[in-house]
Each structure stands twice: as C-alpha cells, then as structure tokens.
C-alpha atoms as a PDB file:
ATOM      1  CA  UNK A   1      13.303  20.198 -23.206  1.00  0.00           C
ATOM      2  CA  UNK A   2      11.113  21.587 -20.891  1.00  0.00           C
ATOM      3  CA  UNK A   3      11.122  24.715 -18.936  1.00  0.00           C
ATOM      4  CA  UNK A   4       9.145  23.313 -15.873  1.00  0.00           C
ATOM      5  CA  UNK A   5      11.766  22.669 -12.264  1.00  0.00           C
ATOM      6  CA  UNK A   6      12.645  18.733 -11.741  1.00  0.00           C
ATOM      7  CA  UNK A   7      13.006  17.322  -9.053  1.00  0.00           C
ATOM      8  CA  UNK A   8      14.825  14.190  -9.494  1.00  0.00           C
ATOM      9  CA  UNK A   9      15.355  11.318  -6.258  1.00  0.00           C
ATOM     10  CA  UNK A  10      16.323   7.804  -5.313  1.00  0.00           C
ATOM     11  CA  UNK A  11      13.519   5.643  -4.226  1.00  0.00           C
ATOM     12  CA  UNK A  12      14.999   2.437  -1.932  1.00  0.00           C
ATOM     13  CA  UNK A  13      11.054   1.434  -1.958  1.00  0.00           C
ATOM     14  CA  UNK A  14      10.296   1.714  -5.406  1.00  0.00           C
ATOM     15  CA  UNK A  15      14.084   0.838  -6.788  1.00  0.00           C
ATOM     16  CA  UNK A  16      13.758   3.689  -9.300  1.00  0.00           C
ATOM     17  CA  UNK A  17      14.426   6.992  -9.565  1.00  0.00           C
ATOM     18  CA  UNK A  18      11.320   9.594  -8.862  1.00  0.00           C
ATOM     19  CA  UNK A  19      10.889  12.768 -10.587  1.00  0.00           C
ATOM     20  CA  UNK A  20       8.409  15.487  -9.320  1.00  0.00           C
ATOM     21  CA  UNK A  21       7.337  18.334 -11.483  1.00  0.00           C
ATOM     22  CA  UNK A  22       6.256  20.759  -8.694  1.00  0.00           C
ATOM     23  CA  UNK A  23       4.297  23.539 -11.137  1.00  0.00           C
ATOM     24  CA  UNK A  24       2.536  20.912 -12.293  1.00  0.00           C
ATOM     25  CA  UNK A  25       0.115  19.037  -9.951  1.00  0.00           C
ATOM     26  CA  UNK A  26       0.117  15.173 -10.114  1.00  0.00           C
ATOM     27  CA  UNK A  27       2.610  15.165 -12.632  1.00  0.00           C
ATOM     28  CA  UNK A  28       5.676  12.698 -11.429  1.00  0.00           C
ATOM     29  CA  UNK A  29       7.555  10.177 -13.448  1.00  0.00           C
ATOM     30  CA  UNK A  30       9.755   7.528 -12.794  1.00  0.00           C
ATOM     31  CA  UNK A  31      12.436   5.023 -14.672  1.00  0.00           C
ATOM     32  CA  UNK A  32      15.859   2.633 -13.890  1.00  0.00           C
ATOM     33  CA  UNK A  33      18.108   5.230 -14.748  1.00  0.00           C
ATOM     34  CA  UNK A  34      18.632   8.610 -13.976  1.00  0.00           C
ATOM     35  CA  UNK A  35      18.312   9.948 -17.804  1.00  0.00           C
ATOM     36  CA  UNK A  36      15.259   7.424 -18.363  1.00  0.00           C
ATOM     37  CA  UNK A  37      13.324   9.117 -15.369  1.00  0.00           C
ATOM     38  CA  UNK A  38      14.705  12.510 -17.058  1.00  0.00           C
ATOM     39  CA  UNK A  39      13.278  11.387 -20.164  1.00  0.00           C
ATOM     40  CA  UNK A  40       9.964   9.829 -18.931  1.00  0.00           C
ATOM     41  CA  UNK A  41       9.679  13.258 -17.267  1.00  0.00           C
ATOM     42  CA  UNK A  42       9.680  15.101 -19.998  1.00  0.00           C
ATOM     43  CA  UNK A  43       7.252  12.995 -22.035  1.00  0.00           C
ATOM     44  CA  UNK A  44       4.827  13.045 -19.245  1.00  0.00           C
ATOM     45  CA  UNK A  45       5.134  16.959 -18.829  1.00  0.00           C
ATOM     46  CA  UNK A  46       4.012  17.404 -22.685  1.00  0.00           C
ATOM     47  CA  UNK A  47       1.161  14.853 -21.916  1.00  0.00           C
ATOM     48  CA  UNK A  48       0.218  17.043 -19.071  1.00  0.00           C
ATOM     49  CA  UNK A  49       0.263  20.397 -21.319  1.00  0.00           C
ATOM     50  CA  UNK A  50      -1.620  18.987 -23.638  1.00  0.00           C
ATOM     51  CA  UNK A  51      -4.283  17.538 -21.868  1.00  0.00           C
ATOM     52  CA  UNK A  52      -4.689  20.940 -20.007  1.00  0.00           C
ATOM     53  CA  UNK A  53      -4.953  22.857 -23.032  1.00  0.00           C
ATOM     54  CA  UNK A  54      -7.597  20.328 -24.279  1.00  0.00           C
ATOM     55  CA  UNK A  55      -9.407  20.923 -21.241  1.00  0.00           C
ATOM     56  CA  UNK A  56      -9.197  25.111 -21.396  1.00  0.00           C
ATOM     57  CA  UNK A  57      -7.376  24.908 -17.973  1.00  0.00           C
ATOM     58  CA  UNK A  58      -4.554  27.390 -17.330  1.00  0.00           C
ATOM     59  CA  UNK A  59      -1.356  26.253 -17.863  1.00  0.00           C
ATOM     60  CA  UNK A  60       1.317  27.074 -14.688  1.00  0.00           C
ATOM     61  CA  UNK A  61       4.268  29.321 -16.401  1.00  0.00           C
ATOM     62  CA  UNK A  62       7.892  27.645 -15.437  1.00  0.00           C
ATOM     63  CA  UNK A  63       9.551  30.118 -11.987  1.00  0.00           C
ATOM     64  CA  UNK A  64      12.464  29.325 -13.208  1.00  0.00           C
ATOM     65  CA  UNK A  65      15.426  29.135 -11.066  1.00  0.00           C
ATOM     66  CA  UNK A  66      15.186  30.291  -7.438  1.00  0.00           C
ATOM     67  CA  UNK A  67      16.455  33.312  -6.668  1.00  0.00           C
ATOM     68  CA  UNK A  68      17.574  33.324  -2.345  1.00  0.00           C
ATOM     69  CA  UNK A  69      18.268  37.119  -1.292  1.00  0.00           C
END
C-alpha cells in the first residue's frame, strides 16, 4: 500500500473512475470499479518508483495528510 495521496473521481466521459497521484507527475490510473482504480493505482505508482529510480531521478516523499490551521 502506498504512502503517496489519491485522489479518486467519477468520470461521466470516460465511464470509469480516475485516480490522480498528485506527488507524482503524470501518474493517474483508472478502472470500472472503485477498488480496481484503487488497485490499478497502486500498481502504476510502483511502476512509477521504479522507473525513477532506474533513471537516478529523485523520488517525491509522500506529505501525508493535510494539516489546515
């Protein structure tokens, strides 16, 4: 399970559900079901680490949750 935020929406146009990993630049997923996008997420997050790492780039460390004052 990742650390990274998700953010997980309803597409009418695409009839899926969208996730967006914000820390991580480009990387999105999608799938039928809620859990599936969940899942595809997470899949495509450890894709994304490890082609980073491959590449020497920095990888983002996970905020966490958001703190409002």
């Amino acid at each position: 399970m990742s650390k990274y935020e998700l953010i997980v929406y309803w597409s009418e146009e695409d009839n899926a559900f969208l996730v967006e990993v914000p820390e991580l630049p480009g990387c999105m997923a999608d799938g039928a079901t809620y859990q599936e996008a969940v899942t595809h997420a997470e899949e495509v997050i450890a894709e994304w680490l490890e082609t980073a790492r491959s590449l020497g780039r920095p990888i983002p460390t996970a905020r966490g949750r958001l703190r409002y004052a």
